[in-house]
N, C-alpha and C. Protein backbone atom coordinates (compact mmCIF):
# COMPACT_ATOMS: atom_id res chain seq x y z
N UNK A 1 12.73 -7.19 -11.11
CA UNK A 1 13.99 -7.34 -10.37
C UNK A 1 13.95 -6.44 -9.14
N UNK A 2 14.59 -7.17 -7.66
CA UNK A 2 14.74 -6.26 -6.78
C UNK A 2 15.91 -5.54 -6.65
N UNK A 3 16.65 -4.57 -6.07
CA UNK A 3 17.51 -4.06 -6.09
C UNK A 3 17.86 -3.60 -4.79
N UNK A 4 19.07 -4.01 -4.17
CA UNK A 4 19.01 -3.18 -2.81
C UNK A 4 20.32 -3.11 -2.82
N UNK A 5 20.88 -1.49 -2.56
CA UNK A 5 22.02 -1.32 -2.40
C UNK A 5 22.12 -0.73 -0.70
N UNK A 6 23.23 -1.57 0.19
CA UNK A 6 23.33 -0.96 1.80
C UNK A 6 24.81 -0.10 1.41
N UNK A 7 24.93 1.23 1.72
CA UNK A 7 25.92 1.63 1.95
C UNK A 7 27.43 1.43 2.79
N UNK A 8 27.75 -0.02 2.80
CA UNK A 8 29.04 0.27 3.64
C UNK A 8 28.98 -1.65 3.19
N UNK A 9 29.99 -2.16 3.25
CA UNK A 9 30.37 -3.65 3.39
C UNK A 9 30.32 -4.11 4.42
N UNK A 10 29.94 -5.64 3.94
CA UNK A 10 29.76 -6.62 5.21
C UNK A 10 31.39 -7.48 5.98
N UNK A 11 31.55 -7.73 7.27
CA UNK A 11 32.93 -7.94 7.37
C UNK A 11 33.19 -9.32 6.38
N UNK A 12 34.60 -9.07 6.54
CA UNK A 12 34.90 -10.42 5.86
C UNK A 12 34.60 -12.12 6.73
N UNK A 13 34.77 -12.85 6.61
CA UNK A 13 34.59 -14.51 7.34
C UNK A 13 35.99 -14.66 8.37
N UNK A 14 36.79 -13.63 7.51
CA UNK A 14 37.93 -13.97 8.79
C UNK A 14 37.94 -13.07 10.12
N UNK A 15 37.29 -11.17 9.76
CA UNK A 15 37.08 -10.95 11.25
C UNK A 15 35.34 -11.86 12.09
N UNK A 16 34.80 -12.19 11.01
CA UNK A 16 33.60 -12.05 11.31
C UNK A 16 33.67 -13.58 12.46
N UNK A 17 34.45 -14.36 12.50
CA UNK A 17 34.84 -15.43 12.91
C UNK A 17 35.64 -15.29 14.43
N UNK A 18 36.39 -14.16 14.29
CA UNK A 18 36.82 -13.82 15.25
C UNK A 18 36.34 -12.54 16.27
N UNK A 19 34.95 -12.75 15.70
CA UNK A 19 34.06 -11.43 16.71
C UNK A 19 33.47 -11.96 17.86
N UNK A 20 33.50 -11.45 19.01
CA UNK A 20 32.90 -11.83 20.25
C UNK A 20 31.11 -11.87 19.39
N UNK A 21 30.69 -13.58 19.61
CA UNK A 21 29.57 -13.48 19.67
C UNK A 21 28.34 -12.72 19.43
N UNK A 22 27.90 -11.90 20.58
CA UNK A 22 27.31 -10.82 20.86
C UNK A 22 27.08 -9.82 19.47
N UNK A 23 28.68 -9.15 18.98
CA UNK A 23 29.33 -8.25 18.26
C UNK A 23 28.43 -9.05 16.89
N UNK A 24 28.77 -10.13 16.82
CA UNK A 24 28.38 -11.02 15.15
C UNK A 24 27.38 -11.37 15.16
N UNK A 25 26.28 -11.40 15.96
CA UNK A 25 24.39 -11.67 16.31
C UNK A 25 24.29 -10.25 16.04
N UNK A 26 24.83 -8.83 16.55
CA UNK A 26 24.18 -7.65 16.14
C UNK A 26 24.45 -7.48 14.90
N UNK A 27 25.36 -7.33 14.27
CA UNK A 27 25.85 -7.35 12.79
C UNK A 27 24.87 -8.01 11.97
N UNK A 28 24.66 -9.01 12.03
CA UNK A 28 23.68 -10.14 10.83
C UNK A 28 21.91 -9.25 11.41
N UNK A 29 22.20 -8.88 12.60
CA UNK A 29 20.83 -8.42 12.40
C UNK A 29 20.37 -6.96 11.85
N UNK A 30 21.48 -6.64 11.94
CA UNK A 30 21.85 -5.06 11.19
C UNK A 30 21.44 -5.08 9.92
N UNK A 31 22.27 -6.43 8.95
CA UNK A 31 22.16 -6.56 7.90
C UNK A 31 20.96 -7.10 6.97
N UNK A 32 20.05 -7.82 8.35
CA UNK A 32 18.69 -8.35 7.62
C UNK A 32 17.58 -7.43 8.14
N UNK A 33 18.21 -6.56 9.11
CA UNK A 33 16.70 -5.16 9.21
C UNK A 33 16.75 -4.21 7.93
N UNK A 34 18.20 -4.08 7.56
CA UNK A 34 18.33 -3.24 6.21
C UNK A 34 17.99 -3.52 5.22
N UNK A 35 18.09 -5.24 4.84
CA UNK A 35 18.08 -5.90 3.60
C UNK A 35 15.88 -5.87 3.62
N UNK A 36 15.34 -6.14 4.75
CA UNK A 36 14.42 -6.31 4.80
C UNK A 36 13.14 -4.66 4.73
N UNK A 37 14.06 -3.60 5.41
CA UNK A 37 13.58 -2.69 4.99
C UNK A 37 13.93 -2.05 3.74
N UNK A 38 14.67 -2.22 3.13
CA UNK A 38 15.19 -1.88 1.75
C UNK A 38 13.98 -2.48 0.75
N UNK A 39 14.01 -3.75 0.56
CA UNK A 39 13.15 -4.87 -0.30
C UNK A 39 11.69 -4.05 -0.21
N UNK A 40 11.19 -3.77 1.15
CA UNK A 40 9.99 -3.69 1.58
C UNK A 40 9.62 -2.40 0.92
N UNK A 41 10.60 -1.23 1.03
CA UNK A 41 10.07 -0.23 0.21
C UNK A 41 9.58 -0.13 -1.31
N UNK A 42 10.78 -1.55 -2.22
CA UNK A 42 10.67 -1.74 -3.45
C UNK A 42 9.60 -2.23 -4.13
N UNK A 43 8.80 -2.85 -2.86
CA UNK A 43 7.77 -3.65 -2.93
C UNK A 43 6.07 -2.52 -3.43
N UNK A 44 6.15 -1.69 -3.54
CA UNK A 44 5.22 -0.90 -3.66
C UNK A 44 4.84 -0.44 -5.05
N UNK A 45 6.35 -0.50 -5.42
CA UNK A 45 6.95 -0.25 -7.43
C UNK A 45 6.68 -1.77 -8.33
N UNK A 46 7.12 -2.83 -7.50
CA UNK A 46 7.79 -3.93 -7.72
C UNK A 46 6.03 -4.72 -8.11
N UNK A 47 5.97 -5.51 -9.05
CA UNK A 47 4.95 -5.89 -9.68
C UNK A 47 5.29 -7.63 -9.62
N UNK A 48 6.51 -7.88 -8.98
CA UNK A 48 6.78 -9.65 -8.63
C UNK A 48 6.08 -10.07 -7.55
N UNK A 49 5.69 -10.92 -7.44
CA UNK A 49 4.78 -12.18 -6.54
C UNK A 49 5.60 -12.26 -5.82
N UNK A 50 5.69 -12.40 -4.45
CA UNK A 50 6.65 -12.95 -3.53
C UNK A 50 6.43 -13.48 -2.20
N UNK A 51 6.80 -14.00 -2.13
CA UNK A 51 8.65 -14.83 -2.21
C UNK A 51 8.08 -15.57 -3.38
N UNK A 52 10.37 -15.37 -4.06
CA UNK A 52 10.06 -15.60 -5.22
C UNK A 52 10.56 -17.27 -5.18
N UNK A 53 10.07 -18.56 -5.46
CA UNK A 53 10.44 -19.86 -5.66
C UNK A 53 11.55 -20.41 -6.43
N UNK A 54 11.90 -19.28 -7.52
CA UNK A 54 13.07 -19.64 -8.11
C UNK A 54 13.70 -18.52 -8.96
N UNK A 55 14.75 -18.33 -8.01
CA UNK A 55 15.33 -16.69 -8.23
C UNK A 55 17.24 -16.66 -8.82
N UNK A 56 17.66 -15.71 -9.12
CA UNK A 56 18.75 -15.81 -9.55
C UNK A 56 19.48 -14.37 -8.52
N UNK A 57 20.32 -14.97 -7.68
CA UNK A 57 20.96 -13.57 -6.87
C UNK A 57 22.50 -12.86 -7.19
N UNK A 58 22.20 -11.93 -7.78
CA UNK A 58 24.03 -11.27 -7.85
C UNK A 58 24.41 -10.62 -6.35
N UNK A 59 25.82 -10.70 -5.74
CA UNK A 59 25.93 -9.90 -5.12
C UNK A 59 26.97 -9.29 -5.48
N UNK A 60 27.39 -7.60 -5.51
CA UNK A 60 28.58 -6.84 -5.77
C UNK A 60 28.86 -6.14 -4.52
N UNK A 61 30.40 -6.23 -4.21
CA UNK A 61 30.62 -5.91 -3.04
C UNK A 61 31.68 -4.65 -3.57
N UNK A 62 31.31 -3.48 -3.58
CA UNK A 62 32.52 -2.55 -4.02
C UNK A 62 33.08 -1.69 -2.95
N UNK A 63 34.19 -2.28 -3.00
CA UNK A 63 35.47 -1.67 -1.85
C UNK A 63 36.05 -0.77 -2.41
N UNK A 64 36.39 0.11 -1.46
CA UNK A 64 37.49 1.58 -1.37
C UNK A 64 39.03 1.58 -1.93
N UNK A 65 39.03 0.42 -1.79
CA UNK A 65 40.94 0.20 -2.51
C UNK A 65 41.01 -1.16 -3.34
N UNK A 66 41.85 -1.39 -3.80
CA UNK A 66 42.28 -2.46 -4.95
C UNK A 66 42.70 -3.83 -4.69
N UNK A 67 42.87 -3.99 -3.05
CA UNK A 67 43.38 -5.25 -2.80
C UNK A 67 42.88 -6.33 -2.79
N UNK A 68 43.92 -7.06 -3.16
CA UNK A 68 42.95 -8.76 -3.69
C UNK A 68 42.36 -9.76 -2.46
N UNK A 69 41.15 -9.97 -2.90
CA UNK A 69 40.00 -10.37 -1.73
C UNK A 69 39.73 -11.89 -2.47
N UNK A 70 40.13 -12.73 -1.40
CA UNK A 70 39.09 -14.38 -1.70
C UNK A 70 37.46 -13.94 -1.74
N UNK A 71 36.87 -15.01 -2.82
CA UNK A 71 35.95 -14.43 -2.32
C UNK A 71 35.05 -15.27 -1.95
N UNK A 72 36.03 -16.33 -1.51
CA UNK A 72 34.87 -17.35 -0.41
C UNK A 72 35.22 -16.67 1.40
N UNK A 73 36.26 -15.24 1.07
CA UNK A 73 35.97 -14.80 2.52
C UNK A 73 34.89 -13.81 2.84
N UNK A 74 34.29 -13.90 1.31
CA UNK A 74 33.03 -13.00 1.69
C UNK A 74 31.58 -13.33 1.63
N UNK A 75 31.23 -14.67 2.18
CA UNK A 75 30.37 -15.66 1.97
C UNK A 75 28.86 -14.79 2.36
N UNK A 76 27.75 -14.42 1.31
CA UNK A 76 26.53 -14.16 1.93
C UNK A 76 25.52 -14.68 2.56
N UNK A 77 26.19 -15.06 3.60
CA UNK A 77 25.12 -16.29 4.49
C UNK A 77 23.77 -15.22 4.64
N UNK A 78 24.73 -14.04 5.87
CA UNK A 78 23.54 -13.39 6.39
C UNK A 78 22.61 -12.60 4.98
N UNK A 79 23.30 -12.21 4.35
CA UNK A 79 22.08 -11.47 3.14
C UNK A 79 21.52 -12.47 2.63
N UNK A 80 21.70 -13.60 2.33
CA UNK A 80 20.42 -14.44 1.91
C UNK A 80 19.53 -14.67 3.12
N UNK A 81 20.05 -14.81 4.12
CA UNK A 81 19.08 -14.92 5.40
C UNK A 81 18.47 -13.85 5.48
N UNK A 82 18.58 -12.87 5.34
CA UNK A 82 18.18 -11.26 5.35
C UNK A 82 16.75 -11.27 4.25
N UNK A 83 17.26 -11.76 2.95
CA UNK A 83 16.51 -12.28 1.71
C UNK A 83 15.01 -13.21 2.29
N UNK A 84 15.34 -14.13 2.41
CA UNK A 84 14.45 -15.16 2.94
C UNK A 84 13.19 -14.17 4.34
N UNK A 85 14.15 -13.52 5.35
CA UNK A 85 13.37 -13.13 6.18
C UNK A 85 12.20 -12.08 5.86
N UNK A 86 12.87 -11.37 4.45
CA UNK A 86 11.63 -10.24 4.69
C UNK A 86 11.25 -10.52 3.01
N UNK A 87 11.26 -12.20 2.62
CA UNK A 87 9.92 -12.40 1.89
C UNK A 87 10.29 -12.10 0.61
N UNK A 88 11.62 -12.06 0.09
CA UNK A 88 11.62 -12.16 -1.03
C UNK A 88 11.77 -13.32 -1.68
N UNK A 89 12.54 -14.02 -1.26
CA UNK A 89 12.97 -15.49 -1.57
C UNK A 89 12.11 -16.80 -0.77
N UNK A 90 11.36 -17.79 -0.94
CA UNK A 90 10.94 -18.82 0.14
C UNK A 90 11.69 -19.18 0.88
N UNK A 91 13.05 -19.56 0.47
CA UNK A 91 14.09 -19.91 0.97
C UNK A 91 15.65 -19.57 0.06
N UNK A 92 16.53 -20.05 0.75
CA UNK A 92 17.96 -20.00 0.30
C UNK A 92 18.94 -20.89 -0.48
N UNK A 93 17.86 -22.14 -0.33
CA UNK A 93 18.80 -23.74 -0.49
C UNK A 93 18.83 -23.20 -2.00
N UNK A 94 19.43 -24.53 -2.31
CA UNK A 94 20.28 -24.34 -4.30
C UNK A 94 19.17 -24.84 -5.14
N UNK A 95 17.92 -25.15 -4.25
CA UNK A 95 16.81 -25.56 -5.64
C UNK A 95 15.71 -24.15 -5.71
N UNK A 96 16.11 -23.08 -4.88
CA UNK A 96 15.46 -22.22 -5.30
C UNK A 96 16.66 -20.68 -5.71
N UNK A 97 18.00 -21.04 -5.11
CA UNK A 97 18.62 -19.60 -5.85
C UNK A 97 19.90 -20.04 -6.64
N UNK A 98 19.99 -21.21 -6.48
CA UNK A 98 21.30 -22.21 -7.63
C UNK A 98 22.05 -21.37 -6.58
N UNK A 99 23.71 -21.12 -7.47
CA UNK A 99 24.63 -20.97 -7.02
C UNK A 99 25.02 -19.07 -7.17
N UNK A 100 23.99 -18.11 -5.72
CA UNK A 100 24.98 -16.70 -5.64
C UNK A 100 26.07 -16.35 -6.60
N UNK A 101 26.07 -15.46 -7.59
CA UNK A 101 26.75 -14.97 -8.22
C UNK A 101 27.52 -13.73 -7.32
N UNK A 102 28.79 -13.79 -6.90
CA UNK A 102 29.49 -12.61 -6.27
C UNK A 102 30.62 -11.74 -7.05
N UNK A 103 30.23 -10.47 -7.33
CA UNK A 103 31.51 -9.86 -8.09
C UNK A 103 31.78 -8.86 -7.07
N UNK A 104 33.18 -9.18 -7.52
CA UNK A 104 34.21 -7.47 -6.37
C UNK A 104 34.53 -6.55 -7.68
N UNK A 105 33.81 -4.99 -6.91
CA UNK A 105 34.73 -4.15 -7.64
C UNK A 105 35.33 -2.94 -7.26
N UNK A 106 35.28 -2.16 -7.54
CA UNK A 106 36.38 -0.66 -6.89
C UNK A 106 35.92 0.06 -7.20
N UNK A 107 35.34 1.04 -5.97
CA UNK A 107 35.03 2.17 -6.01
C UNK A 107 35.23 3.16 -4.28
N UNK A 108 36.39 3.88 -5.27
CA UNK A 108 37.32 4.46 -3.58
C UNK A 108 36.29 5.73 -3.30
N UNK A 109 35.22 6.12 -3.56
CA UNK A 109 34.96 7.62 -3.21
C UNK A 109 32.96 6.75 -2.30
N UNK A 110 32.72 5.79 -3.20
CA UNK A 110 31.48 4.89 -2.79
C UNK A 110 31.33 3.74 -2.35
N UNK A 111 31.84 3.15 -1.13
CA UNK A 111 31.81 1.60 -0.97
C UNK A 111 30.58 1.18 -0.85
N UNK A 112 30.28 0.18 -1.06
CA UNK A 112 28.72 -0.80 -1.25
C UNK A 112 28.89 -1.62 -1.23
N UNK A 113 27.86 -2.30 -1.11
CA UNK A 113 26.97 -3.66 -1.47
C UNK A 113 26.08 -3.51 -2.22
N UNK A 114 25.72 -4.14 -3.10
CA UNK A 114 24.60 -4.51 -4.17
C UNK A 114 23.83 -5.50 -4.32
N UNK A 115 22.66 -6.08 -3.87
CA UNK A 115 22.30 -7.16 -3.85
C UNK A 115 21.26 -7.00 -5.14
N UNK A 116 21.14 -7.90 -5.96
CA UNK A 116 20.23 -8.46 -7.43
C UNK A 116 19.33 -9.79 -7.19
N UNK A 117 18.37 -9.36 -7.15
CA UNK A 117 17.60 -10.75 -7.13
C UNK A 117 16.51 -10.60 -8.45
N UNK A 118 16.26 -11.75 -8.94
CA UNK A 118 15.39 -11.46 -10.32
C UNK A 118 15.00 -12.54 -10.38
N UNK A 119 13.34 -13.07 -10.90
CA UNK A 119 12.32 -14.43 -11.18
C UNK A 119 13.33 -15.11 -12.36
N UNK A 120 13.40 -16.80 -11.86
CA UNK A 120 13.98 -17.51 -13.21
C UNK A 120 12.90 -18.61 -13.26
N UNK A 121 12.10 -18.71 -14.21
CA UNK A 121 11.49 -19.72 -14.55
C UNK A 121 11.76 -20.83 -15.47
């Protein structure tokens, strides 16, 4: 299993929609230099073949306060793109990661992201 936790959350779909361009191309690339240098270090420990052809992805997004979040406004386009780019995954479509598992939870002193990827044969 890979494991990559980025310290801070990704915006939600509703500012991320309303970001000048520019602002939302640096962001996604923020998020797939991290996701890609993160993976890459794991890769040294990590004894999986990769990219993996048929994978199972959790993502946990733990926020600072309690308020109730859709959580199709927190869609991981860019971290699976992030995924795919630095070689863990072949790709993103639903015949190699089915359907992203996303849980929200609370933690006011540590906000995160958690990304889980693990081989399903």
């Amino acid at each position: 299993m890979i494991k990559i936790t980025i310290p801070y959350l990704p915006p939600s779909l509703n500012k991320w929609s309303r970001m000048h361009w520019a602002s939302a191309r640096k962001i996604k690339q923020q998020w797939e230099h991290n996701i890609y240098y993160l993976s890459h270090c794991q890769r040294i420990d990590n004894k999986e073949i990769l990219p993996l052809t048929k994978a199972k992805v959790r993502i946990k997004f733990y926020f600072p306060d309690k308020r109730i979040r859709d959580k199709d406004n927190y869609t991981p386009k860019f971290i699976l793109d992030g995924l795919v780019k630095a070689k863990v995954l072949i790709d993103d479509n639903a015949d190699v990661i089915g359907q992203p598992e996303i849980i929200f939870g609370y933690d006011k002193t540590d906000p995160r992201t958690e990304i889980e990827v693990w081989r399903c044969d």
